[in-house]
Protein backbone atom coordinates (compact mmCIF):
# COMPACT_ATOMS: atom_id res chain seq x y z
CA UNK A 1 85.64 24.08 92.88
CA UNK A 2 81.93 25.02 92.10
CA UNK A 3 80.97 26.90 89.00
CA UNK A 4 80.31 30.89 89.23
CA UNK A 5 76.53 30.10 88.00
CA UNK A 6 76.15 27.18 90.28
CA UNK A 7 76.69 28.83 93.61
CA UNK A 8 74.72 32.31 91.90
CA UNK A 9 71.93 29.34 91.64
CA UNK A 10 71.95 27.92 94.83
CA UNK A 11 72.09 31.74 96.96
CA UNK A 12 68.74 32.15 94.66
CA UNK A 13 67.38 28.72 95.25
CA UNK A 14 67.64 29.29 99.35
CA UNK A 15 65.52 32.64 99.10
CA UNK A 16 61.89 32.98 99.60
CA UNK A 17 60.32 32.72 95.83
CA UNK A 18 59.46 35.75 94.37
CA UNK A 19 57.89 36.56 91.18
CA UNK A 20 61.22 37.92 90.52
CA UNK A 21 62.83 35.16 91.97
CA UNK A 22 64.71 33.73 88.84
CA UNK A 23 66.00 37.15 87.92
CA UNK A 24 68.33 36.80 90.71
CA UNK A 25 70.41 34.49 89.18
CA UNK A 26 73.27 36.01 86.89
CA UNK A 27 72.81 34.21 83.54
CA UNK A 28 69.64 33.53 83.73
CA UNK A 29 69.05 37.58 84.18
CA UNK A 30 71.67 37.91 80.95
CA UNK A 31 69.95 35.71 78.96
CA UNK A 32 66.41 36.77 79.51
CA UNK A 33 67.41 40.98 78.85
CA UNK A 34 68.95 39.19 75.61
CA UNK A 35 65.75 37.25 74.41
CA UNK A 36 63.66 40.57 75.31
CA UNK A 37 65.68 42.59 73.11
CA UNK A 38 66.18 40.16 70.08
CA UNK A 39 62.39 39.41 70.40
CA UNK A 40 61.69 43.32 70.06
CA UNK A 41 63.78 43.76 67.29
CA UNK A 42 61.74 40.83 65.38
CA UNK A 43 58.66 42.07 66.42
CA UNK A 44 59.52 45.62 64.94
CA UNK A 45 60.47 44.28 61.64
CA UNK A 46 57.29 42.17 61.60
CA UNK A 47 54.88 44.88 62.45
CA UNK A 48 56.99 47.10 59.81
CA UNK A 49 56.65 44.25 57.49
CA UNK A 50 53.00 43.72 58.00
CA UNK A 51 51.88 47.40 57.16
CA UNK A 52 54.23 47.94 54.05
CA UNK A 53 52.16 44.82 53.01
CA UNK A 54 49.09 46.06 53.69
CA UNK A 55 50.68 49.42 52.24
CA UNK A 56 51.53 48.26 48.68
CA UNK A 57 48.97 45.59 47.79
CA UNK A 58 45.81 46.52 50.18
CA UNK A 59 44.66 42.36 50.60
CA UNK A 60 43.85 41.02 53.08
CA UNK A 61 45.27 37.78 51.72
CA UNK A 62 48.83 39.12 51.11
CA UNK A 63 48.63 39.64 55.24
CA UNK A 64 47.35 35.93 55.97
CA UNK A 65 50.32 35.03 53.41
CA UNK A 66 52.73 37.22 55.08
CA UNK A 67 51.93 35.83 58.49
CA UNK A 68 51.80 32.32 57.07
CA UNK A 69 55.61 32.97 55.28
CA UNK A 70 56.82 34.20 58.71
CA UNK A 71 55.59 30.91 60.55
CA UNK A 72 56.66 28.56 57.78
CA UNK A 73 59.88 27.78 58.53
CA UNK A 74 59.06 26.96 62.37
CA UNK A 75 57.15 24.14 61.10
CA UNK A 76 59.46 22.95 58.71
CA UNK A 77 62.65 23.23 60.38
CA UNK A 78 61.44 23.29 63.98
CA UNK A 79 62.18 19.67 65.16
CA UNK A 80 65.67 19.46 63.04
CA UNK A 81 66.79 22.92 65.03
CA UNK A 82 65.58 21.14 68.30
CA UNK A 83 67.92 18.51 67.88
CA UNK A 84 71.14 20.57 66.56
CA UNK A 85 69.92 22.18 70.17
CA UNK A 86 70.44 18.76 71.92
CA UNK A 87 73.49 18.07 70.00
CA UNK A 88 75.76 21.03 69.57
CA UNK A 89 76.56 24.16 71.91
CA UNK A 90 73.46 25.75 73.18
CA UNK A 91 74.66 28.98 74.14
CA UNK A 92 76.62 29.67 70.65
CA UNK A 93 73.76 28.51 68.63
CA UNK A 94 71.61 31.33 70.34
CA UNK A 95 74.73 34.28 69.25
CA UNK A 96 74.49 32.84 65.76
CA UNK A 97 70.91 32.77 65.53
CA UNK A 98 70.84 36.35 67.25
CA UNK A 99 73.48 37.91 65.05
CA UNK A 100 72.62 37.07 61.63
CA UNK A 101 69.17 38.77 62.24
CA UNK A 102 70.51 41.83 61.20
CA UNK A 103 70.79 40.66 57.53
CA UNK A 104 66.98 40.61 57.20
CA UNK A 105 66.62 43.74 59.08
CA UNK A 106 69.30 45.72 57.27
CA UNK A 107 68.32 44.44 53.56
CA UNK A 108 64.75 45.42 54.52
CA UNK A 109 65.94 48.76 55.22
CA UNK A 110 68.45 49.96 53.01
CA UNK A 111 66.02 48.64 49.82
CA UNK A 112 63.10 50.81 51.50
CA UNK A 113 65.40 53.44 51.64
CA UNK A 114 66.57 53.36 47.89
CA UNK A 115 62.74 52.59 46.61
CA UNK A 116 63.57 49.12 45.34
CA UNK A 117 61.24 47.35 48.05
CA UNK A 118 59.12 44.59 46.10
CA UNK A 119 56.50 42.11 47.77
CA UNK A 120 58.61 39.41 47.39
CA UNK A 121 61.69 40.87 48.80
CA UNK A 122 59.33 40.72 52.62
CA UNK A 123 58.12 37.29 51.67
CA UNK A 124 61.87 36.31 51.34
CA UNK A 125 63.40 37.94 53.86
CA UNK A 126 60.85 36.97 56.51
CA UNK A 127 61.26 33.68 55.51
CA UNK A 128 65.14 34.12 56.41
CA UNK A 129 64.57 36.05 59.92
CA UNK A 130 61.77 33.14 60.72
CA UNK A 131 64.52 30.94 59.68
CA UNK A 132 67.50 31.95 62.05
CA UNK A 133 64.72 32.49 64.86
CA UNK A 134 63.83 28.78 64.29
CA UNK A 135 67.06 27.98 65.79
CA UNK A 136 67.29 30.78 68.66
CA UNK A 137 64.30 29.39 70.60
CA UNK A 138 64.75 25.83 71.12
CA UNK A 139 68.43 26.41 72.36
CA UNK A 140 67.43 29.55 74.43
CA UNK A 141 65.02 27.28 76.50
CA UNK A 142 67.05 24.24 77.13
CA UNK A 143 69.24 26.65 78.82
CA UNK A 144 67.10 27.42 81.50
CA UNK A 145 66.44 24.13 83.36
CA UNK A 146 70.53 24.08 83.85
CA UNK A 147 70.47 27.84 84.96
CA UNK A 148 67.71 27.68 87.59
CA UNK A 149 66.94 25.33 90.23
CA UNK A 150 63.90 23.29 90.08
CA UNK A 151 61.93 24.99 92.87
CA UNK A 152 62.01 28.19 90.71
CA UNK A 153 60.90 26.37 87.74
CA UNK A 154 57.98 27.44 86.95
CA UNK A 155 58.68 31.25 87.91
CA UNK A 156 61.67 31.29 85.54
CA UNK A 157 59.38 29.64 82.57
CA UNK A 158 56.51 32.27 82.89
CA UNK A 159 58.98 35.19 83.02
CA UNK A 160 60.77 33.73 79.95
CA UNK A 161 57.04 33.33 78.22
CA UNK A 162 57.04 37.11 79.09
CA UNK A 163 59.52 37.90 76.59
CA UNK A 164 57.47 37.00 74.06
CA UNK A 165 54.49 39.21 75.31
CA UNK A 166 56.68 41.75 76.15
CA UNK A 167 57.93 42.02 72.58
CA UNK A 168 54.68 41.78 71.03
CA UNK A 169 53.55 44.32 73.41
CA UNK A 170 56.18 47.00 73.36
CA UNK A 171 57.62 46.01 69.40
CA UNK A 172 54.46 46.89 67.87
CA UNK A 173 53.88 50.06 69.60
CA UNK A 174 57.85 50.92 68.97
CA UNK A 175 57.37 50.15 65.22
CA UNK A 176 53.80 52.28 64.90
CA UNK A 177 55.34 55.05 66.24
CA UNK A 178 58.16 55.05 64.13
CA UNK A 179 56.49 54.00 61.05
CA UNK A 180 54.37 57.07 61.44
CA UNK A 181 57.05 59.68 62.88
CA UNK A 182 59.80 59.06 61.26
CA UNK A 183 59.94 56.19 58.33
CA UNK A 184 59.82 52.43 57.19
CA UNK A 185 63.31 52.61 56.29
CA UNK A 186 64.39 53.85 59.43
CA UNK A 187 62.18 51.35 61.51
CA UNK A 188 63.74 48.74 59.66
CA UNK A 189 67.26 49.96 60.80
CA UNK A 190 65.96 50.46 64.82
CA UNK A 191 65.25 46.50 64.84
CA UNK A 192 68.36 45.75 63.69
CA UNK A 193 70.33 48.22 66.35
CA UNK A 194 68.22 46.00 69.19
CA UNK A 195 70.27 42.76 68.30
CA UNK A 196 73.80 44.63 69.48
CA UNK A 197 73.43 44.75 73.08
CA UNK A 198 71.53 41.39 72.80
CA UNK A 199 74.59 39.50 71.42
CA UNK A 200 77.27 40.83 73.88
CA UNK A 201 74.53 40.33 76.63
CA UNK A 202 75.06 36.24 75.75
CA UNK A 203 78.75 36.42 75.69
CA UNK A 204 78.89 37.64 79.17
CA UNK A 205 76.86 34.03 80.19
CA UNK A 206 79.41 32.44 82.42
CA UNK A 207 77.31 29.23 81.98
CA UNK A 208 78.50 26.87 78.98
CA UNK A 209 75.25 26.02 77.13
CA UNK A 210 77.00 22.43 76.83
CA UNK A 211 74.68 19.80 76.01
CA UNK A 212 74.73 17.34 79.10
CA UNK A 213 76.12 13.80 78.59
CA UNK A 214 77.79 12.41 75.80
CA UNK A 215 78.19 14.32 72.39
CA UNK A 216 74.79 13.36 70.07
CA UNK A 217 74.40 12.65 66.52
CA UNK A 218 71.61 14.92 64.51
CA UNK A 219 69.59 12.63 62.40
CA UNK A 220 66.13 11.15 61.58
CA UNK A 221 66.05 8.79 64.35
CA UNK A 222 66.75 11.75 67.25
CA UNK A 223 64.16 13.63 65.50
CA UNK A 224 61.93 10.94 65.92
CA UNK A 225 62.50 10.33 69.53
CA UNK A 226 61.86 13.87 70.03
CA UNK A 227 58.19 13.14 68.82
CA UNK A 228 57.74 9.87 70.77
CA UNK A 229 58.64 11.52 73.94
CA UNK A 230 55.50 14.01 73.38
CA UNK A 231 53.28 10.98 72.43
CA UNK A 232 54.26 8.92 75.50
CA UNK A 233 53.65 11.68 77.12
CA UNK A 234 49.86 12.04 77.02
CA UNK A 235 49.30 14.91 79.19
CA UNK A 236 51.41 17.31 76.90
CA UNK A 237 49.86 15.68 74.19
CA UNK A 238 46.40 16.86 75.01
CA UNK A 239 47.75 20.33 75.91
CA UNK A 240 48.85 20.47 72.26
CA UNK A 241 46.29 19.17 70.84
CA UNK A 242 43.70 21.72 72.57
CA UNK A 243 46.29 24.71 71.30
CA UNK A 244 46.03 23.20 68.26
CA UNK A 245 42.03 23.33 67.74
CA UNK A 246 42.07 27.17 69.65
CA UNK A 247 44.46 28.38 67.38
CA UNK A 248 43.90 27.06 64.11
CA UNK A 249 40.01 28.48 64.20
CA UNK A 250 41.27 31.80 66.48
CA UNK A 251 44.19 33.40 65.09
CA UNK A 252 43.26 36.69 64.92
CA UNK A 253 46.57 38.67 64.81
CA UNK A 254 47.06 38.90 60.89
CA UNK A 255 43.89 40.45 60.14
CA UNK A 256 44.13 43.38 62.65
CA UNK A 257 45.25 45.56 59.92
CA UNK A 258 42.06 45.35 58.81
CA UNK A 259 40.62 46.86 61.62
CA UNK A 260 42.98 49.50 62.20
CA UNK A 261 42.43 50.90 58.80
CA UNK A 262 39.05 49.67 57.76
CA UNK A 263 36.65 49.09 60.44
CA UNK A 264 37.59 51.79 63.08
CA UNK A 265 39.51 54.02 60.61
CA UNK A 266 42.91 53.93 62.41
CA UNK A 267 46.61 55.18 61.31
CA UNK A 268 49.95 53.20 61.94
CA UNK A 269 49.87 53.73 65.36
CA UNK A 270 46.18 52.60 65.73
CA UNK A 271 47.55 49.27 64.60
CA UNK A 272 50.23 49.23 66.80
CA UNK A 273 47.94 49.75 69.37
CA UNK A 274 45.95 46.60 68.72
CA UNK A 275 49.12 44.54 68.22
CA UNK A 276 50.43 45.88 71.59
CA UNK A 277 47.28 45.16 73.31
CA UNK A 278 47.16 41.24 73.48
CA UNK A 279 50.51 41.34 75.06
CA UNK A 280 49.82 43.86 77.44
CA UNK A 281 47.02 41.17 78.06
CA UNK A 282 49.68 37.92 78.20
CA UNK A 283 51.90 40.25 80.66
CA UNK A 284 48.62 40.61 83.59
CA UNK A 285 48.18 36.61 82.97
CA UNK A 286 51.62 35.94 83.53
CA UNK A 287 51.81 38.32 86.31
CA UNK A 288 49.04 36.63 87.99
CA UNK A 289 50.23 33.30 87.48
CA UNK A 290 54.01 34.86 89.30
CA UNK A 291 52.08 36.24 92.03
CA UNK A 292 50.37 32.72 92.75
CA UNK A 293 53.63 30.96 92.74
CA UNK A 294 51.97 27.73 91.19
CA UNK A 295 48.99 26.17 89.89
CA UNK A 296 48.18 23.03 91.14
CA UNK A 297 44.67 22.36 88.65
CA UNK A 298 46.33 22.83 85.51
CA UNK A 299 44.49 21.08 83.17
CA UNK A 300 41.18 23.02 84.70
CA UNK A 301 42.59 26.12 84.32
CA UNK A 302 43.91 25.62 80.60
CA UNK A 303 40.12 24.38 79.46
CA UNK A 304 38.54 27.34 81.04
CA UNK A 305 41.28 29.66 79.41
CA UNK A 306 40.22 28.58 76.18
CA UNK A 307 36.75 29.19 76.63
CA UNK A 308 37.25 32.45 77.82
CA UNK A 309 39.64 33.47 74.75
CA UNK A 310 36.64 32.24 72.65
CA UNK A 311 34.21 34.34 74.08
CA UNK A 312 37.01 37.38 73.59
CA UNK A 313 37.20 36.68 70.38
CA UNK A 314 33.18 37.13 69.62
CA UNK A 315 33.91 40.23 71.35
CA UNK A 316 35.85 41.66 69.24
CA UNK A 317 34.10 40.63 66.48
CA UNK A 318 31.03 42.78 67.39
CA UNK A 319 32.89 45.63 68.98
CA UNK A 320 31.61 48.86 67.35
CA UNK A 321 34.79 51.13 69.53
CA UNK A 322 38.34 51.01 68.79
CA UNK A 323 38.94 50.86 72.83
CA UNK A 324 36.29 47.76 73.20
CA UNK A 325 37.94 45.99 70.65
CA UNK A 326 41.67 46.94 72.19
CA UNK A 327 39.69 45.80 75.44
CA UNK A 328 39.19 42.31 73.87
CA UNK A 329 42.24 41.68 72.58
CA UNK A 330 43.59 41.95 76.37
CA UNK A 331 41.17 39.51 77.31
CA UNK A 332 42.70 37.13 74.54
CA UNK A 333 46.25 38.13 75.52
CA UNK A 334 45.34 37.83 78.89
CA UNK A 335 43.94 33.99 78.56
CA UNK A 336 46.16 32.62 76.32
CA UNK A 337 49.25 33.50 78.41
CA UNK A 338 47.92 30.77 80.98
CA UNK A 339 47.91 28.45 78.37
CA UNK A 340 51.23 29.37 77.16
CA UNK A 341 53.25 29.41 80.68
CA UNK A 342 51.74 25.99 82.07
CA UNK A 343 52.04 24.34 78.43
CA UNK A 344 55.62 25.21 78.60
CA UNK A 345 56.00 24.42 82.36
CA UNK A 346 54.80 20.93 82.11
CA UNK A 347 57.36 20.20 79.29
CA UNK A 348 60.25 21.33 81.44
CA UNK A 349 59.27 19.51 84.43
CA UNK A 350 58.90 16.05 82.23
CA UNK A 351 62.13 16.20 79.78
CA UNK A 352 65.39 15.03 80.87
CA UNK A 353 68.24 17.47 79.53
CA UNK A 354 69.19 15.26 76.78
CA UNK A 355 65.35 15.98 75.14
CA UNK A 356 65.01 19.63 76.48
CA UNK A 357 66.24 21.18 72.84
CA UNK A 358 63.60 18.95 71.12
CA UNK A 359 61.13 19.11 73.83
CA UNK A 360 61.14 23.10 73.85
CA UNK A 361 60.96 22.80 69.67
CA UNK A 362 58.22 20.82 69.26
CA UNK A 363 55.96 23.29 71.28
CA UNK A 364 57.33 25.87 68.85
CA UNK A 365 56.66 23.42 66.08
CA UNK A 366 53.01 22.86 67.21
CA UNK A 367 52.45 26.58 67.90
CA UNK A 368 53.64 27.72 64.47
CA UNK A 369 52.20 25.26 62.33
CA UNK A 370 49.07 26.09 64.01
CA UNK A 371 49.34 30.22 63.32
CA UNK A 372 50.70 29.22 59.75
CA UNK A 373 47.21 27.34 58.98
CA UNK A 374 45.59 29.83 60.80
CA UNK A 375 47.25 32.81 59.30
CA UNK A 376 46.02 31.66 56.38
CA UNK A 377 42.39 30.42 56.90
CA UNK A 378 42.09 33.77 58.71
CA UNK A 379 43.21 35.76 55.90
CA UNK A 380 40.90 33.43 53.56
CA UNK A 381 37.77 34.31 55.64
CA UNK A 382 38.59 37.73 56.00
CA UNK A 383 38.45 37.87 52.24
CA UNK A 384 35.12 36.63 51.61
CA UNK A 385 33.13 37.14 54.44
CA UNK A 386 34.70 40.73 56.58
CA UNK A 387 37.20 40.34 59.44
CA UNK A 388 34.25 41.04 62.40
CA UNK A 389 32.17 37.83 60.47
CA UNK A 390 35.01 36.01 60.38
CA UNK A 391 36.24 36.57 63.99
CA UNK A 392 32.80 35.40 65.05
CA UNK A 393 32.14 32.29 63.03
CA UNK A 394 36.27 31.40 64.43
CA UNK A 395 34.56 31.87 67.69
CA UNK A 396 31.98 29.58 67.57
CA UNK A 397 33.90 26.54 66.26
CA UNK A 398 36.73 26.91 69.17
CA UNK A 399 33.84 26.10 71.44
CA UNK A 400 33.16 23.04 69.43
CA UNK A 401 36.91 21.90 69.32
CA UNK A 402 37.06 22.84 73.52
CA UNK A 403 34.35 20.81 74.26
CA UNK A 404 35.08 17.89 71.53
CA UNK A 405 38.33 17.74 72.85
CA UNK A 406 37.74 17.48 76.36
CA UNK A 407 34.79 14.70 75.39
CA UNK A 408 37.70 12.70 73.33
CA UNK A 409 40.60 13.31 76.07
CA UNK A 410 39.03 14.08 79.87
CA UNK A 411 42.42 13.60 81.46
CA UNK A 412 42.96 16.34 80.05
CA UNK A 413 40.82 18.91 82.57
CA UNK A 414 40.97 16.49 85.13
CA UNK A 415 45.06 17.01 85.30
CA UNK A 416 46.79 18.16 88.19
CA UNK A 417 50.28 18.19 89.62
């Protein structure tokens, strides 16, 4: 007899595609309303997190630190969690993950509420939400390939890299609001009500989230092969490895609070604004990338994505409005998202299910160790030299990595599937 979420798979698969397309399919629908609401109710603790920083110590540092505690444990535990996400059950790994959020959320709020909030009780507690998120990614997207048929691929990657713009667009602008209407405290406590629904939504997966193939051990060696697989592959490689040099010198994200407050003079919801608006940016790229159906010229496309971001950052840099600089931080939303869904694409389409956990986790890997350094060399320029001077000396030396990187690896703009 065939399974419930095999024949919802194959009505879907014999459909026109749509940019909906994937959404049609049961679990796949389940797990992606799940993702969007634990991702919003991380991204509201975050933003919350980020302005009681801000708040208490007024650095610019403390922020870089803050976003660098947050991405830490992403590059330390990243490729372990991708492997416990090849080796053990991938849909109970993402409850877990999902339910013990609300101990960070809940312990942020009730010591707000009582006054007892220190610095280090965000540094710690970030650390611990980062932590159990470390886990929920990996497993979440090794899920998908099993869900989805391969024709819809591609569609059902870019609207799961939605979730992520999708929190960061609506989770900030949730938290401003209710940072400045109502309380910290009480922000705190929304995030943690978002993980409810998102739990049950997961139980009612008729899929398994069963590895495929025989049980597998967790250890050194799998982590290992995990990293081979990216190196053999050389075409993912150089897709990292161009994220890598982008990111590190263009992380901008941590040091908006500076120019909420400082530079054009903004409130709590000012911020929010500028934290909403690179997502609102990543949503219109991934939009336009559902609306093509595919992209044949990747490698063309990611290369003049980057240089595009680069010149949005310089933007924003010298923008003397608030709504310029909300304009250019679109623009970087808006490029990166390419990046993002055919960076994740690729991997999907070149990992056999027994590597998907530690496929998905090293692109997590790469992208948080990247924000972590760059979290902190942002916050470290922003210190000494202003956040628009720092924004436009990050600028220029993207363009140098773009164009050293294409010199040192030209399969990588000449790829295409």
């Amino acid at each position: 007899m065939n399974n419930p979420a095999e024949i919802d798979q194959n009505a879907s698969a014999s459909q026109p595609i749509r940019p909906w397309s994937s959404l049609l399919i049961r679990d796949y629908r389940l797990l992606w309303a799940a993702s969007i609401l634990n991702a919003l109710a991380v991204q509201v603790r975050n933003v919350a997190s980020a302005y009681q920083v801000y708040e208490l110590t007024g650095s610019p540092f403390q922020l870089g630190l803050t976003g660098f505690l947050q991405a830490l444990p992403f590059v330390v535990f990243g490729l372990f969690a991708g492997a416990v996400a090849d080796a053990f059950n991938r849909k109970t790994l993402v409850v877990l993950s999902a339910g013990l959020q609300l101990v960070p959320c809940v312990a942020l709020g009730f010591l707000t509420s009582t006054g007892a909030i220190r610095i280090w009780h965000i540094y710690l507690l970030s650390l611990l939400g980062a932590f159990l998120e470390v886990f929920n990614w990996p497993a979440r997207a090794a899920m998908i390939p099993r869900m989805v048929p391969q024709a819809l691929l591609m569609n059902a990657v870019t609207m799961n890299s939605m979730i992520i713009q999708t929190s960061f667009l609506l989770g900030p602008a949730i938290g401003g609001v209710l940072i400045d209407y109502i309380d910290l405290a009480h922000t705190y406590f929304v995030s943690a009500a978002l993980v409810v629904p998102a739990i049950f939504a997961i139980l009612g997966m008729r899929s398994s989230g069963e590895p495929e193939g025989a049980r597998r051990t967790v250890n050194l060696r799998s982590i290992i092969e995990g990293v081979e697989f990216i190196w053999i592959q050389r075409i993912i490689l150089s897709l990292f490895v161009l994220d890598f040099g982008v990111t590190l010198f263009g992380f901008y994200r941590p040091i908006l609070p500076i120019f909420a407050a400082d530079v054009f003079k903004m409130g709590a919801s000012g911020l929010g604004t500028l934290y909403a608006a690179p997502s609102a940016g990543s949503l219109l790229g991934s939009i336009a990338l559902l609306m093509m159906g595919d992209l044949r010229c990747k490698g063309i496309a990611v290369v003049a994505a980057a240089i595009f971001f680069a010149a949005s950052l310089a933007l924003l840099g010298i923008a003397q409005w608030f709504w310029l600089a909300v304009a250019a931080v679109i623009l970087l939303g808006f490029t990166d998202s390419i990046s993002v869904a055919i960076r994740r694409t690729v991997v999907q389409l070149l990992a056999p299910d027994r590597m998907l956990g530690r496929a998905s986790s090293l692109i997590t890997v790469f992208a948080q160790a990247t924000n972590a350094l760059g979290a902190l060399l942002a916050g470290v320029a922003a210190q000494f030299m202003g956040a628009p001077n720092a924004l436009l000396v990050g600028s220029a030396l993207c363009l140098l990595m773009i164009f050293a990187i294409c010199g040192a690896i030209p399969q990588l703009w000449r790829y295409s599937d």
